[in-house]
Protein backbone atom coordinates (compact mmCIF):
# COMPACT_ATOMS: atom_id res chain seq x y z
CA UNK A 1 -93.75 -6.84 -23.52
CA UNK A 2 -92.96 -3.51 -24.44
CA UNK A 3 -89.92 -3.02 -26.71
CA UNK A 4 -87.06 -0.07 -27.39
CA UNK A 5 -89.36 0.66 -30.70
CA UNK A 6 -92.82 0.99 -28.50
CA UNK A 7 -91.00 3.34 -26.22
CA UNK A 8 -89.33 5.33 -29.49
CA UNK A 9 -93.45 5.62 -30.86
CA UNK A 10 -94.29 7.02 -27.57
CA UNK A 11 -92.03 9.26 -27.12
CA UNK A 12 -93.02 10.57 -30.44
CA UNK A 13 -96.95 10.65 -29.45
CA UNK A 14 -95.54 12.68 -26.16
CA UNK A 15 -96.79 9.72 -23.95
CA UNK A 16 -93.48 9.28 -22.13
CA UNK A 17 -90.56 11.65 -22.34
CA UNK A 18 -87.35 10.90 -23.91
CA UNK A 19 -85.41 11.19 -19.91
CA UNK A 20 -88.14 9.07 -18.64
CA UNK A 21 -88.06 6.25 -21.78
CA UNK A 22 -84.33 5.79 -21.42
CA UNK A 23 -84.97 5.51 -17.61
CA UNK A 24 -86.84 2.91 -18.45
CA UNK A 25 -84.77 1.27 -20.92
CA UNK A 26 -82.31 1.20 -17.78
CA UNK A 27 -84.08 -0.05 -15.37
CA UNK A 28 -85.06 -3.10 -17.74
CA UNK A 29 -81.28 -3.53 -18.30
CA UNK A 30 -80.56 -3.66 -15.01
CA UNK A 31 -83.29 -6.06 -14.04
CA UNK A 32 -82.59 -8.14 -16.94
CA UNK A 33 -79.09 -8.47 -16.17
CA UNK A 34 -79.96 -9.10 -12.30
CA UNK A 35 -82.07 -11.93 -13.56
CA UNK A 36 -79.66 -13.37 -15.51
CA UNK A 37 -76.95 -13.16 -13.20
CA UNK A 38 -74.38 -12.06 -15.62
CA UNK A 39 -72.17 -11.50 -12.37
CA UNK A 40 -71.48 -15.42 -12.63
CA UNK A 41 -70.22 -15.45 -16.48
CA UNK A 42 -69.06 -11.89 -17.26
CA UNK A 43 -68.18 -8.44 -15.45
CA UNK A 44 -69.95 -5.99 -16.56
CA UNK A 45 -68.00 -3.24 -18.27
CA UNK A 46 -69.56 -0.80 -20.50
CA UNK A 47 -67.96 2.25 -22.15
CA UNK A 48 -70.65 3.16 -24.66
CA UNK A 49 -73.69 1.73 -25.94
CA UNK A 50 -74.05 3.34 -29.11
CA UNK A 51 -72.09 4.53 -32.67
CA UNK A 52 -74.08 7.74 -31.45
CA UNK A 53 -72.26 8.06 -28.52
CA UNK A 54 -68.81 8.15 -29.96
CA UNK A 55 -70.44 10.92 -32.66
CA UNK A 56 -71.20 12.83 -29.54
CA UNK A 57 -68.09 12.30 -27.91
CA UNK A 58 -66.32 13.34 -31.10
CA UNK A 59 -68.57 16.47 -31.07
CA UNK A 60 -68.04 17.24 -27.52
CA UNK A 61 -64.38 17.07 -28.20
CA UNK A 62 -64.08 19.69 -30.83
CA UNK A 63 -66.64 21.37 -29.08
CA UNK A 64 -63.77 21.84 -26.34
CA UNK A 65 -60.95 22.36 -28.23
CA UNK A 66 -62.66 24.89 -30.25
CA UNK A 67 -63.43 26.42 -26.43
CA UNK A 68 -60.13 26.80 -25.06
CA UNK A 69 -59.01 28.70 -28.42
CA UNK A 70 -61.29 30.98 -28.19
CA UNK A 71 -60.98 31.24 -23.99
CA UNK A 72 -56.72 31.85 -24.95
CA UNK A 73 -57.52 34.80 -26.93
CA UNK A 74 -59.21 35.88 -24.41
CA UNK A 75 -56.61 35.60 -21.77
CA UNK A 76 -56.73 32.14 -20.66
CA UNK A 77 -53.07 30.69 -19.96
CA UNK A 78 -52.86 26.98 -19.59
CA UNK A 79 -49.35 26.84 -19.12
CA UNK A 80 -48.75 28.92 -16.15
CA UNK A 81 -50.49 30.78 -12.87
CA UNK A 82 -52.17 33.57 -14.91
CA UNK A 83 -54.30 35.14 -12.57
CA UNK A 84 -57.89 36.54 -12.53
CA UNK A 85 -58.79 36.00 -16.02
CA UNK A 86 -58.23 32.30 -15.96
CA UNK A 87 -59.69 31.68 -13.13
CA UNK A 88 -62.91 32.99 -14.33
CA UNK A 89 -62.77 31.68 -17.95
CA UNK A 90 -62.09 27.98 -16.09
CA UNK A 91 -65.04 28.75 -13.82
CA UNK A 92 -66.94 29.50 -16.92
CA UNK A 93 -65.76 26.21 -18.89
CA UNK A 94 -66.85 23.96 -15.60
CA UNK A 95 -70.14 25.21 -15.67
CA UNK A 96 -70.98 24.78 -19.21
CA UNK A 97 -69.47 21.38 -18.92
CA UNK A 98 -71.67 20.86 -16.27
CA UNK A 99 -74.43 22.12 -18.02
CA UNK A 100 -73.92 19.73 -20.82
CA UNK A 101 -73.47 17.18 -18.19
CA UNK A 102 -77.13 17.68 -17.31
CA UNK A 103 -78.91 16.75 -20.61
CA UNK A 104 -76.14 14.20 -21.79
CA UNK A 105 -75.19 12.49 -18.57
CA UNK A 106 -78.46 13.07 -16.00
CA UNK A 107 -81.44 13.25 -19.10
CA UNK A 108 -79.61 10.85 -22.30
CA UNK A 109 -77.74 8.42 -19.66
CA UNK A 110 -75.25 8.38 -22.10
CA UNK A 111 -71.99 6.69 -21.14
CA UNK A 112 -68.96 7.56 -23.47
CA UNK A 113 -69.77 11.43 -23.59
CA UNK A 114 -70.05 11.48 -19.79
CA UNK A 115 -66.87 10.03 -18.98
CA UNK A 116 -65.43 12.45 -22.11
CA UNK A 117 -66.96 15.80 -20.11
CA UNK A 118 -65.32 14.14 -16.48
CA UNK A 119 -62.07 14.31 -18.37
CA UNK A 120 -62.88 17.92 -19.50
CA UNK A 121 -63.91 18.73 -16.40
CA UNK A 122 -60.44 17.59 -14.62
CA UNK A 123 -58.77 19.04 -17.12
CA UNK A 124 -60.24 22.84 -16.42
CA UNK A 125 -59.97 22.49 -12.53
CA UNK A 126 -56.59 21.83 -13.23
CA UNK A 127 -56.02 24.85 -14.79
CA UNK A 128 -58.22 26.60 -12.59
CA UNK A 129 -56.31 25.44 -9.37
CA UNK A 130 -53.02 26.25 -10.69
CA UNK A 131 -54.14 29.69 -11.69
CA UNK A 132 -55.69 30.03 -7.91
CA UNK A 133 -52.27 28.72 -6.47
CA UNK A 134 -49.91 30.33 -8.11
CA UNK A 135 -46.39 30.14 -8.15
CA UNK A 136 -45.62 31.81 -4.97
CA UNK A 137 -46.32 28.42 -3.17
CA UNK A 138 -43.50 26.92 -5.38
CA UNK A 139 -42.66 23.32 -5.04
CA UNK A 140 -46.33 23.02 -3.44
CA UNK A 141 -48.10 24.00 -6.63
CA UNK A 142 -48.38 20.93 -8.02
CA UNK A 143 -49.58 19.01 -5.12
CA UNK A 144 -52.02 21.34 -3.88
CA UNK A 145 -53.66 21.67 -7.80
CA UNK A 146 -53.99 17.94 -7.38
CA UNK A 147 -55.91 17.92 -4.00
CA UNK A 148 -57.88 21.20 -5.94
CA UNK A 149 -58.81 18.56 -9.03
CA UNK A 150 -59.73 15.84 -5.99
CA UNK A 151 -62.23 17.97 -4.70
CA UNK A 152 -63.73 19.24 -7.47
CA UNK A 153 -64.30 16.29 -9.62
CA UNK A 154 -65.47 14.78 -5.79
CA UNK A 155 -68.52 17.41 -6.04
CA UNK A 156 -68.79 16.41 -10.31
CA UNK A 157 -69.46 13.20 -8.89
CA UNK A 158 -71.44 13.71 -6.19
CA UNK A 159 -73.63 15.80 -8.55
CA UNK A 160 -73.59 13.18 -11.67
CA UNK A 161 -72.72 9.90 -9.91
CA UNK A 162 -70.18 9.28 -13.34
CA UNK A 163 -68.03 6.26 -12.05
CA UNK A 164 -64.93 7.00 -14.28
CA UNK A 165 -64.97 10.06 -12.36
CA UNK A 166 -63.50 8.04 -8.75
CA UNK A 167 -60.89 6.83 -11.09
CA UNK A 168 -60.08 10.66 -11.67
CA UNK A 169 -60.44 11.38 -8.29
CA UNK A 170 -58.27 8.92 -6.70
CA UNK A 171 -55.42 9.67 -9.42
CA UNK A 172 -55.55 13.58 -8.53
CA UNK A 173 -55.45 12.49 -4.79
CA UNK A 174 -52.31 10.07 -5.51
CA UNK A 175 -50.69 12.80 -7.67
CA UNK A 176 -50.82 14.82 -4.17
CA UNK A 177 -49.75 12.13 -1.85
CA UNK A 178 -46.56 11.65 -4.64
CA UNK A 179 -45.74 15.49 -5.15
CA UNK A 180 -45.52 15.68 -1.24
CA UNK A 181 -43.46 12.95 -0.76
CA UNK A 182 -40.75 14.12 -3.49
CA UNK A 183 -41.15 17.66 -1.78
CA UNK A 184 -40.35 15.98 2.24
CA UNK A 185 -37.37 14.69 0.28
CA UNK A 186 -39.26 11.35 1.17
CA UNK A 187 -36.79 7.99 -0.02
CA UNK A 188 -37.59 5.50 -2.70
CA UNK A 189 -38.39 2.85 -0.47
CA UNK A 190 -41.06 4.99 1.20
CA UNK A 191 -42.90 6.19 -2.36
CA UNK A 192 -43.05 2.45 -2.78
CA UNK A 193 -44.35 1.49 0.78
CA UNK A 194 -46.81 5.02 0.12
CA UNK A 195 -48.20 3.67 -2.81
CA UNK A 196 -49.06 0.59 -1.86
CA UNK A 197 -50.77 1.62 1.42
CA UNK A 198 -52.83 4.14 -1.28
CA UNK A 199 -53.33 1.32 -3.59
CA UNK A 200 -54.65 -1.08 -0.57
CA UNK A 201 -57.08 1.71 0.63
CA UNK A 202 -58.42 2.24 -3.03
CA UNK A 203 -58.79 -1.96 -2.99
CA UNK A 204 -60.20 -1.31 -0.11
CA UNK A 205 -63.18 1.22 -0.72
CA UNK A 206 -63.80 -0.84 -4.24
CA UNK A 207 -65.00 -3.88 -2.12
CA UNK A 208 -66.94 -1.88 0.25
CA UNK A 209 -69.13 -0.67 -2.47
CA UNK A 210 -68.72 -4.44 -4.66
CA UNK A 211 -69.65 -5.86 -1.94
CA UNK A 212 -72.91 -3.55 -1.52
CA UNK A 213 -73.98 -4.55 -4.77
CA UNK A 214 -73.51 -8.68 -5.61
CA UNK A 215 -75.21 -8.50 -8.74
CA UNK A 216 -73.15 -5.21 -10.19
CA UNK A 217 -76.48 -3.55 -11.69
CA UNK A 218 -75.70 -0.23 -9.91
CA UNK A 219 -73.40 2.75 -9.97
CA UNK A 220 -71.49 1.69 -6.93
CA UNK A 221 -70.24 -1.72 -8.79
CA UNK A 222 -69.59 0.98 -11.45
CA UNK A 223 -67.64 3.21 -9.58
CA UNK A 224 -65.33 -0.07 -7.70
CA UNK A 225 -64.59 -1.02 -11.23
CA UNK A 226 -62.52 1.83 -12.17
CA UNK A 227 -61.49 2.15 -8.32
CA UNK A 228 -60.29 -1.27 -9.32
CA UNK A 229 -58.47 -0.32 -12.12
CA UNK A 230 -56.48 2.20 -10.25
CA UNK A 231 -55.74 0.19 -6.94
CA UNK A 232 -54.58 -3.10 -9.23
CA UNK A 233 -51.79 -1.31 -10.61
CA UNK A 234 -50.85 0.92 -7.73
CA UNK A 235 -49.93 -2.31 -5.70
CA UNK A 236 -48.91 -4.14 -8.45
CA UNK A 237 -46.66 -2.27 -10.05
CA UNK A 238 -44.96 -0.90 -6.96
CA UNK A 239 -44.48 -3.91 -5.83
CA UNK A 240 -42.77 -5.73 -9.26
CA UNK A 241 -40.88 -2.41 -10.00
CA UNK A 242 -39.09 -3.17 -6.09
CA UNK A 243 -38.75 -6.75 -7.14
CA UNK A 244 -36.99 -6.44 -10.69
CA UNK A 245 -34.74 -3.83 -9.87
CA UNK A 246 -33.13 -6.42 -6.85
CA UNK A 247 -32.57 -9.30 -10.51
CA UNK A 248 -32.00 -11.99 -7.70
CA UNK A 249 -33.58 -15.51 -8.34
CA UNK A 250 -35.41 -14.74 -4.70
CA UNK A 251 -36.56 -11.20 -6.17
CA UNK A 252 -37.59 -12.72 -9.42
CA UNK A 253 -39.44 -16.27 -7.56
CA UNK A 254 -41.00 -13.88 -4.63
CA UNK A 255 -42.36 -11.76 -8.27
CA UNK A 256 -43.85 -14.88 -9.60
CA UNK A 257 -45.53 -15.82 -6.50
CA UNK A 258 -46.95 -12.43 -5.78
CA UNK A 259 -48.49 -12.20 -9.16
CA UNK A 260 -50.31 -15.50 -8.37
CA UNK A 261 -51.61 -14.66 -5.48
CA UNK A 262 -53.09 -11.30 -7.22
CA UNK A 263 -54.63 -13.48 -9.74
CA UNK A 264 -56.27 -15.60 -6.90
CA UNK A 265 -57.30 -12.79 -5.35
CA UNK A 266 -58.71 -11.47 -9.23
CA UNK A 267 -60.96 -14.69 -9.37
CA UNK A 268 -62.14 -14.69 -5.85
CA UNK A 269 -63.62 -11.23 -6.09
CA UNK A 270 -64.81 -11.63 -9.83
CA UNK A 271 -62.13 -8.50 -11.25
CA UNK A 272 -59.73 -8.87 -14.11
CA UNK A 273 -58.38 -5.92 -13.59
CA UNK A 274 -55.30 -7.04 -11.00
CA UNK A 275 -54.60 -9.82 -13.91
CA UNK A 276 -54.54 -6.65 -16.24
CA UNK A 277 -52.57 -4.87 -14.61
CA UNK A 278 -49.84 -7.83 -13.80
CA UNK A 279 -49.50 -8.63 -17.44
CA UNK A 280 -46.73 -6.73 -18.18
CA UNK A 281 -44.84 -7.31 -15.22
CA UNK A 282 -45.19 -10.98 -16.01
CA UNK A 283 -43.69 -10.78 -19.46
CA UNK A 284 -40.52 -8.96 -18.17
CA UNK A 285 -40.64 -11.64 -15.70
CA UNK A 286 -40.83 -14.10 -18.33
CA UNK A 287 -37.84 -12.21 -20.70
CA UNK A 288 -35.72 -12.70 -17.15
CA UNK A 289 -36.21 -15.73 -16.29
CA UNK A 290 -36.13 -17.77 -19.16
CA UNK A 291 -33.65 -15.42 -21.06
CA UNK A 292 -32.94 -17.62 -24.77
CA UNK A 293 -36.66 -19.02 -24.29
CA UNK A 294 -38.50 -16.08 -23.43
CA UNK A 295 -40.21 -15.86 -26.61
CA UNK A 296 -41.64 -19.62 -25.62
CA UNK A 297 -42.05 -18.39 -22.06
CA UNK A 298 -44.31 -15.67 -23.01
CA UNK A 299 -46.54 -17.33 -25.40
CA UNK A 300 -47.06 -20.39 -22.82
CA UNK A 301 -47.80 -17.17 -20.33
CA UNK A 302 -50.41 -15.53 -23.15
CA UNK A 303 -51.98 -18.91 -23.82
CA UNK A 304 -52.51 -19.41 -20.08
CA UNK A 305 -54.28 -15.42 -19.70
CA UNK A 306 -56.54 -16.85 -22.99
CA UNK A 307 -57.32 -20.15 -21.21
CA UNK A 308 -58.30 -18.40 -17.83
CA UNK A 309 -60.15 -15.56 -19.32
CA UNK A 310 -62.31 -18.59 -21.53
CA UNK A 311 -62.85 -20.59 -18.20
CA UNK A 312 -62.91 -18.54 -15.67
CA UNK A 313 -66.16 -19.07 -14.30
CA UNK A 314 -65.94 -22.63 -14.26
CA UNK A 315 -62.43 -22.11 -12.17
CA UNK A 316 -63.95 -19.07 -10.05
CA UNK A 317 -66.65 -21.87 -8.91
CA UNK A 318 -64.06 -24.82 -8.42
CA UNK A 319 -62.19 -22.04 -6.04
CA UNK A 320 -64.81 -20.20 -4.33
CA UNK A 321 -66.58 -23.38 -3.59
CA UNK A 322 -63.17 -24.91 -2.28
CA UNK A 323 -62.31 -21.95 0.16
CA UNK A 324 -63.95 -22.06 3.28
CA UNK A 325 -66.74 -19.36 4.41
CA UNK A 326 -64.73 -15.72 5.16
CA UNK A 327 -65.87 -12.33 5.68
CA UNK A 328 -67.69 -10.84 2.84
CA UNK A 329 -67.90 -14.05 0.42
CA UNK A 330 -71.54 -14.37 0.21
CA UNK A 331 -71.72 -10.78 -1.02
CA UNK A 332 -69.18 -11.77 -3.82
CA UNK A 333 -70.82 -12.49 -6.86
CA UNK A 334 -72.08 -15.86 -7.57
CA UNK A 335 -70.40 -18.52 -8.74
CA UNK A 336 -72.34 -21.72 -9.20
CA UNK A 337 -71.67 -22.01 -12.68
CA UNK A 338 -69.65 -24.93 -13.28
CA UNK A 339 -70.85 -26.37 -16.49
């Protein structure tokens, strides 16, 4: 079987290229993984897969910095609509981002340094949009810069399928729906009841492309793990932030039983991210409820996250074996480990 150190000697000898060895090294990955059905035991999460990456990322990150002082001397204002000049120098800063997307994303497959140019990239169309806007739009500015950051990190994605980059674009595109709502004059109530609609139609996309790909080996599982991410706490937090501000007994019981039905609904679909993003809420829960023995409260509640995080694919396959047959469950991942 050929090894990472056969492919390294052949790239040397100019058999294979150094794009096509670490496709290669990534499609073995993925197969191995497949074959192993990791989906059953872990979920696969992977931010960087090297010490080299982070030197890269460190790089890249000066690399930037160093950028936008030399683009300010040379006109470009970050801080308010500045015109023609801006514009331009952003223009020129998302194409040589996207040009060092091309050999360090699309060639290397590197992960860490192409989520750090996705945030560098979001970062310039901001400043690009709001130097396109301008101020004369006033209280509009910052909504419309958002939905200018949603579209353009939609075409960085489209171009460099980088999954962090959904979690960008669905965070620009909330940032709109938010700065609208406080410009309508929009009431609390309704920013909650907003958000959570926008947080069930992020859940929602996530399991469309989850449930695509059972075995998470692909970008799609990828990309609905940081859709995840941003959809957990949308609901979540809306919904506690309604809850603790009422301090009722109801408020606080309805609290605890919503936060167990998001961690039922965290097992059943294999994502730790809606128990993530309850945490917190569940500690100020805790501190409420039990007052004088929160400190016990909350280290009963911690014990309980360690205890479910150790088993939980022996509980995801006592549940998911328990629930009867509904739409979608045999695209879930598996769960026959019980052992």
């Amino acid at each position: 079987m050929i090894n990472p150190e056969d492919l390294r000697a052949a790239v040397q000898r100019g058999i294979v290229t150094e794009a096509q060895s670490a496709q290669l090294i990534a499609l073995a990955s993925a197969r191995l993984t497949a074959k192993e059905g990791v989906a059953a035991v872990e979920e696969p999460f992977v931010l960087f897969k090297g010490f080299n990456e982070i030197f890269v990322v460190v790089g890249l990150t000066i690399l930037f910095i160093g950028w936008v002082g030399v683009a300010t001397l040379m006109g470009l204002d970050i801080e308010g609509p500045a015109g023609v000049t801006t514009v331009v120098l952003s223009a020129l800063t998302i194409a040589g981002l996207a040009g060092l997307g091309r050999y360090f994303t699309t060639t290397r497959r590197m992960v860490a340094p192409s989520i750090a140019l996705s945030v560098m990239t979001a970062l310039s169309a901001a400043v690009m949009g709001f130097a396109l806007i301008g101020s004369p739009l006033g209280d509009y500015t910052l909504a419309l810069t958002a939905v200018f950051v949603a579209v353009v990190m939609a075409g960085h994605y489209f171009v460099f399928r980088i999954p962090f980059s959904a979690a960008i674009i669905a965070g620009a595109a909330y940032a709109a729906l938010l700065s609208a709502w406080v410009i309508w004059g929009g009431s609390d109530l309704g920013m909650t009841a907003l958000t959570i609609v926008f947080g069930l139609g992020i859940f929602a996309l996530a399991m469309r492309l989850d449930l695509s790909d059972p075995m998470r080996v692909s970008t799609r599982s990828a990309t609905a793990f940081w859709l995840h991410v941003v959809a957990a706490p949308a609901i979540v937090n809306s919904v506690a932030m309604r809850l603790l501000e009422n301090g009722s007994a109801g408020a606080q019981a309805t609290m605890l039983a919503f936060l167990l039905v998001i961690a039922v609904v965290a097992v059943v679909i294999d994502r730790r991210s809606f128990l993530i993003s309850g945490a917190g809420y569940s500690v100020a829960l805790a501190a409420t409820l039990f007052e004088g023995g929160a400190a016990i409260a909350i280290l009963i509640l911690g014990l309980a996250l360690v205890l479910l995080g150790a088993g939980w694919d022996r509980l995801r396959a006592r549940l998911m074996t328990a629930l009867p047959d509904f739409p979608g469950k045999s695209n879930l991942p598996a769960y026959g480990v019980t052992a």
